[in-house]
Protein backbone atom coordinates (compact mmCIF):
# COMPACT_ATOMS: atom_id res chain seq x y z
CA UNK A 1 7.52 130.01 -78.40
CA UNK A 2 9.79 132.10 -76.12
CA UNK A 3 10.95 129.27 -73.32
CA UNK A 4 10.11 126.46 -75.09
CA UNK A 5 12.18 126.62 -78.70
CA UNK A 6 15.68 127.94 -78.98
CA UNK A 7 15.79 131.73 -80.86
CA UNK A 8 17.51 130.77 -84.29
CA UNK A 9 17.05 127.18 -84.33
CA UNK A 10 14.21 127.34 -86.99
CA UNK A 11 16.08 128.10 -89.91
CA UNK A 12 13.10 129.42 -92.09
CA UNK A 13 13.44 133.04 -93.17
CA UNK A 14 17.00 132.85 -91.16
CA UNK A 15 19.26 132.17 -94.44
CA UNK A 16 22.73 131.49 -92.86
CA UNK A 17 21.75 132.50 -89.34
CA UNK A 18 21.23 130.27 -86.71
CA UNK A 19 20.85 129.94 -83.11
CA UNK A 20 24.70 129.73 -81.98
CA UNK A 21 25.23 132.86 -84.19
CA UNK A 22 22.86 134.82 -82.90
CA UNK A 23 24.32 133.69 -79.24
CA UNK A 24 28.05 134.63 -80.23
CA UNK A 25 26.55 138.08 -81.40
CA UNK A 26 24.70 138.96 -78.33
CA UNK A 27 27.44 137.52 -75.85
CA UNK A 28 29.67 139.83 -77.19
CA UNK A 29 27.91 142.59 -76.89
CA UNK A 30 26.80 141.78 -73.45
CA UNK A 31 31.12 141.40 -73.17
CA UNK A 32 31.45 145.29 -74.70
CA UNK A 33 27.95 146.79 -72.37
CA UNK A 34 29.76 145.14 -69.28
CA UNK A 35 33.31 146.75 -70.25
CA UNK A 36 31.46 150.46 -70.91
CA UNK A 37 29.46 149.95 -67.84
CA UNK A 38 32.93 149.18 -65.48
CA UNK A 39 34.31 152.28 -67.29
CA UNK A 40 31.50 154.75 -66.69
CA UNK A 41 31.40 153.32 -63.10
CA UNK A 42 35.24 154.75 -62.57
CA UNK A 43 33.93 158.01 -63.40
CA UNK A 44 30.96 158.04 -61.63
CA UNK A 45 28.60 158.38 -64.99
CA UNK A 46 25.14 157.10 -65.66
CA UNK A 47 25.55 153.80 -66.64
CA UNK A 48 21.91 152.76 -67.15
CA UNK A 49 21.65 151.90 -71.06
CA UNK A 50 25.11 150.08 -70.29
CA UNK A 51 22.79 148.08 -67.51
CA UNK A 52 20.01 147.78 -69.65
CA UNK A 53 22.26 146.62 -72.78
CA UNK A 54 23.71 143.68 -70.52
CA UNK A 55 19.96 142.41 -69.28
CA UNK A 56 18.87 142.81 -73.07
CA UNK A 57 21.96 140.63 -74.33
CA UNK A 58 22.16 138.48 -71.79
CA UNK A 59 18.44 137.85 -72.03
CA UNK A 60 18.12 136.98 -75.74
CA UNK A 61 21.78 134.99 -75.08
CA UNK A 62 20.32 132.68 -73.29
CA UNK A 63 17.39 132.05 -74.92
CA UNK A 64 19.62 131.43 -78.12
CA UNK A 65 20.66 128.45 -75.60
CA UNK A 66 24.02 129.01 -77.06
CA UNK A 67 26.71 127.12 -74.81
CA UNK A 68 29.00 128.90 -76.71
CA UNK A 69 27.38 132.33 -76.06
CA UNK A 70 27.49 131.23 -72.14
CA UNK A 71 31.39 130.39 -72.27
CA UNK A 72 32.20 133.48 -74.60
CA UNK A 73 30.17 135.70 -71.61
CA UNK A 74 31.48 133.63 -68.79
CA UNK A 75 35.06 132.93 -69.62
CA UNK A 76 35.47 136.81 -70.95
CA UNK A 77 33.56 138.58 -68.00
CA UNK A 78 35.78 136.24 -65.23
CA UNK A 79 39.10 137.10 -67.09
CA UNK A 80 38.56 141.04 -67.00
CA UNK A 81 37.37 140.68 -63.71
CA UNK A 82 39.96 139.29 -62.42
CA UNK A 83 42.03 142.04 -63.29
CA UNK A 84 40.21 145.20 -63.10
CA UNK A 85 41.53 146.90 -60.18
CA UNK A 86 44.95 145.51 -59.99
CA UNK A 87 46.11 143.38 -57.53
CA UNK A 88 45.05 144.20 -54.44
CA UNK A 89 41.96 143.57 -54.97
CA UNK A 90 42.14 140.55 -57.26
CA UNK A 91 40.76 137.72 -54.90
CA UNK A 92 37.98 139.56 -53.91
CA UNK A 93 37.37 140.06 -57.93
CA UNK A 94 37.70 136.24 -58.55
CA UNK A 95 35.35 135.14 -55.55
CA UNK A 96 32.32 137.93 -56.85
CA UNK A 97 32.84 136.53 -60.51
CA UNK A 98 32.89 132.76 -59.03
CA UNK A 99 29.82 133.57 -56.97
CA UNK A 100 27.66 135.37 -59.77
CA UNK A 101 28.55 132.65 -62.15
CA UNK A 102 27.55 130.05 -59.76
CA UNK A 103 24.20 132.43 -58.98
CA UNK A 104 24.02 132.37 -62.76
CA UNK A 105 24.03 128.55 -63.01
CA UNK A 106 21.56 127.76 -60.33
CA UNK A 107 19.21 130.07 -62.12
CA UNK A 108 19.64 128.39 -65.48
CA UNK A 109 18.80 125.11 -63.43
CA UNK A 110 15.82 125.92 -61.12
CA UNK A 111 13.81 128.32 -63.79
CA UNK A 112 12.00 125.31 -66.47
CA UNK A 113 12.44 127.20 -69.70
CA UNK A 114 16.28 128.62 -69.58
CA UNK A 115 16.76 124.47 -68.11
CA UNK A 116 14.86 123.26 -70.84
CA UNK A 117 16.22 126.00 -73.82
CA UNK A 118 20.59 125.74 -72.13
CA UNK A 119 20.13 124.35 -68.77
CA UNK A 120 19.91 120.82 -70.21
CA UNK A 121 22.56 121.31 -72.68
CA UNK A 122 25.36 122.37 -70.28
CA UNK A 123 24.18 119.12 -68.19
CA UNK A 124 25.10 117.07 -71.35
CA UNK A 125 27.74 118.95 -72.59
CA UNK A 126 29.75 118.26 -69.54
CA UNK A 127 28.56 114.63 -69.46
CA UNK A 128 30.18 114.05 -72.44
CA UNK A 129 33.38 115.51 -71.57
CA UNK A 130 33.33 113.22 -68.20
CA UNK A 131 33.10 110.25 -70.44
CA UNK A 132 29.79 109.71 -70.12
CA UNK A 133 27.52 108.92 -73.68
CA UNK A 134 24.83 110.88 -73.67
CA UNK A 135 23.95 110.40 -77.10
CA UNK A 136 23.43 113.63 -78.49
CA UNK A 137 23.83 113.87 -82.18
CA UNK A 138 25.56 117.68 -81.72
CA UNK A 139 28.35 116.51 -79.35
CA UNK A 140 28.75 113.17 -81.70
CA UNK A 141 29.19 115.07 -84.82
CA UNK A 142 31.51 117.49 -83.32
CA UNK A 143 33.43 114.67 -82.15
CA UNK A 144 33.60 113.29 -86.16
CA UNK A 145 34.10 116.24 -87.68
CA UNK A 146 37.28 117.32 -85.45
CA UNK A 147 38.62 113.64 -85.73
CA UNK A 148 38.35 113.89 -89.39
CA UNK A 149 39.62 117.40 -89.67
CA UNK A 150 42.85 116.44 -87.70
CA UNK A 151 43.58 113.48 -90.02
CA UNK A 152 43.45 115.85 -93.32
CA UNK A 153 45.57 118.02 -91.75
CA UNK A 154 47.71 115.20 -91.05
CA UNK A 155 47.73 114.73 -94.69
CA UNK A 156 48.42 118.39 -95.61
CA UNK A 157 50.26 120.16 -92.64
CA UNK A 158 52.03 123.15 -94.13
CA UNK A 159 49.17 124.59 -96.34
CA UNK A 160 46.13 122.68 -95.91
CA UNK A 161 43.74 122.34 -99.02
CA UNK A 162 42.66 126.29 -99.32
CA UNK A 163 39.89 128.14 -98.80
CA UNK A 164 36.96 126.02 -97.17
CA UNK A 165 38.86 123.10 -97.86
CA UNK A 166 37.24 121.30 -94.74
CA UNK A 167 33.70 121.70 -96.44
CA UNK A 168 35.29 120.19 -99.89
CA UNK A 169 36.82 117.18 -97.78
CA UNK A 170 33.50 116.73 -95.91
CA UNK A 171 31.51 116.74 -98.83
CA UNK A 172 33.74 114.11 -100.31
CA UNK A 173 33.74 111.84 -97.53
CA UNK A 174 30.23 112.49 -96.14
CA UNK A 175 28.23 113.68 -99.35
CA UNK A 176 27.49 117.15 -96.79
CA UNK A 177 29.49 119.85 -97.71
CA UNK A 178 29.84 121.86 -93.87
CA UNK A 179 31.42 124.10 -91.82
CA UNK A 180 33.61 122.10 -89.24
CA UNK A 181 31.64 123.46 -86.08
CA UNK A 182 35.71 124.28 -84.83
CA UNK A 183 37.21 127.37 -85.86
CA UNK A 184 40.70 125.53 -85.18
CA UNK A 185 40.01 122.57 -87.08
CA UNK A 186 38.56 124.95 -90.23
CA UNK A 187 41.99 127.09 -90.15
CA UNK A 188 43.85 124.09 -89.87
CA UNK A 189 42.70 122.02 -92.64
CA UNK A 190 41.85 124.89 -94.74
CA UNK A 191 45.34 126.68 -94.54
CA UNK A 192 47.41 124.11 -92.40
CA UNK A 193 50.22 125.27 -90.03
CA UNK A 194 51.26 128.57 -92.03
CA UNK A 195 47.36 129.63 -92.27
CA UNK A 196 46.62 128.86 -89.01
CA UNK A 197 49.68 131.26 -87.38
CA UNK A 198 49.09 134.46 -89.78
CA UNK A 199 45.23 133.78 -88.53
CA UNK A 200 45.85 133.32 -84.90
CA UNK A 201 48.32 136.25 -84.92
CA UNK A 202 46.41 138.97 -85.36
CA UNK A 203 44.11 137.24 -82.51
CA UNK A 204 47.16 137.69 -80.28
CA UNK A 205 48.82 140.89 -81.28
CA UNK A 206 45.30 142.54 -80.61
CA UNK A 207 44.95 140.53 -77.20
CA UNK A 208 49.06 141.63 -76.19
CA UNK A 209 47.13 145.35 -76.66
CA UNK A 210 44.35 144.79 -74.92
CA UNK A 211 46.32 143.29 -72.00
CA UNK A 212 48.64 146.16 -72.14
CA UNK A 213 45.77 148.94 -71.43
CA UNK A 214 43.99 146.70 -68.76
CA UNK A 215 47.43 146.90 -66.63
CA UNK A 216 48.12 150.71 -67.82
CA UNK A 217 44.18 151.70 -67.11
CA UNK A 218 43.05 149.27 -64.30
């Protein structure tokens, strides 16, 4: 069924995987082959499992058909990019990484099965945040789920309703007890303002250190 059905979207035999999971999983280890593979290139090493790694991520990633995946691997690639080799050099960085993600996209679009497993998806995805109604149930639900999240927080902004409290309030409104689909809108109503900032901070102390070696290193 490779090319015509997304890896992970059959949930039988899964338990609580699923296709976006799988995606986030493989995008970030395409993220960690690609950092290796810059590092062994400084050094003039064999980098071929680090090259093989990336076309073996990438190539399950996108048949996960994951649009998070494809933003994690995108968004995280084109950042480090950016900076790797200091300044000098950073516009010629930014215009590779803008032309191999635009190579990337006209791939997705002219091959039929990555357009029919993520091509189509992205073509929706950023319908919907033009305005336009597409009418698919994903981007609809999202769109409930984060309105409703925001207006329990509303309710209780300092320390939310605890652990998987967004679940419990779904459940009680909608009769489906589920994760919110936004890892913001979970930390928020779960452990409101004071939750979401011990959360978040270890997020950014880790990212000050990570910024700190790029500039000491690159």
């Amino acid at each position: 069924d490779l090319g015509r059905k997304r890896i992970g979207s059959d949930y039988i035999g899964l338990s609580q995987w699923n296709a976006n999971a799988i995606g986030s999983f493989t995008a970030i280890g395409c993220v960690f082959s690609v950092l290796c593979l810059l590092k062994k290139k400084q050094r003039r090493k064999n980098y071929s499992i680090e090259a093989f790694l990336i076309l073996f991520f990438g190539s399950i990633m996108l048949l996960t058909g994951s649009r998070k995946a494809l933003i994690i691997i995108v968004g995280t690639i084109f950042l480090f990019v950016c900076l790797y080799n200091g300044e000098h050099k950073r516009w010629r960085n930014i215009f590779l990484a803008a032309l191999a993600g635009i190579l990337l996209f006209v791939f997705i679009m002219i091959n039929d099965e990555l357009y029919m497993l993520i091509g189509a998806r992205i073509v929706r995805l950023i319908q919907e945040l033009t305005g336009y109604k597409t009418g698919e149930n994903s981007m609809s639900l999202r769109k409930s789920m984060i309105s409703s999240g925001l207006q329990w927080f509303l309710q209780k902004p300092v320390l939310g309703y605890g652990l998987d409290g967004f679940a419990e309030m779904y459940g009680q409104s909608k009769g489906w007890k589920v994760y919110s689909h936004c890892n913001f809108i979970e930390i928020l109503v779960g452990g409101g303002l004071v939750g979401f900032f011990l959360y978040y901070f270890i997020y950014i102390y880790i990212l000050n250190k990570l910024r700190k070696r790029v500039f000491e290193h690159y």
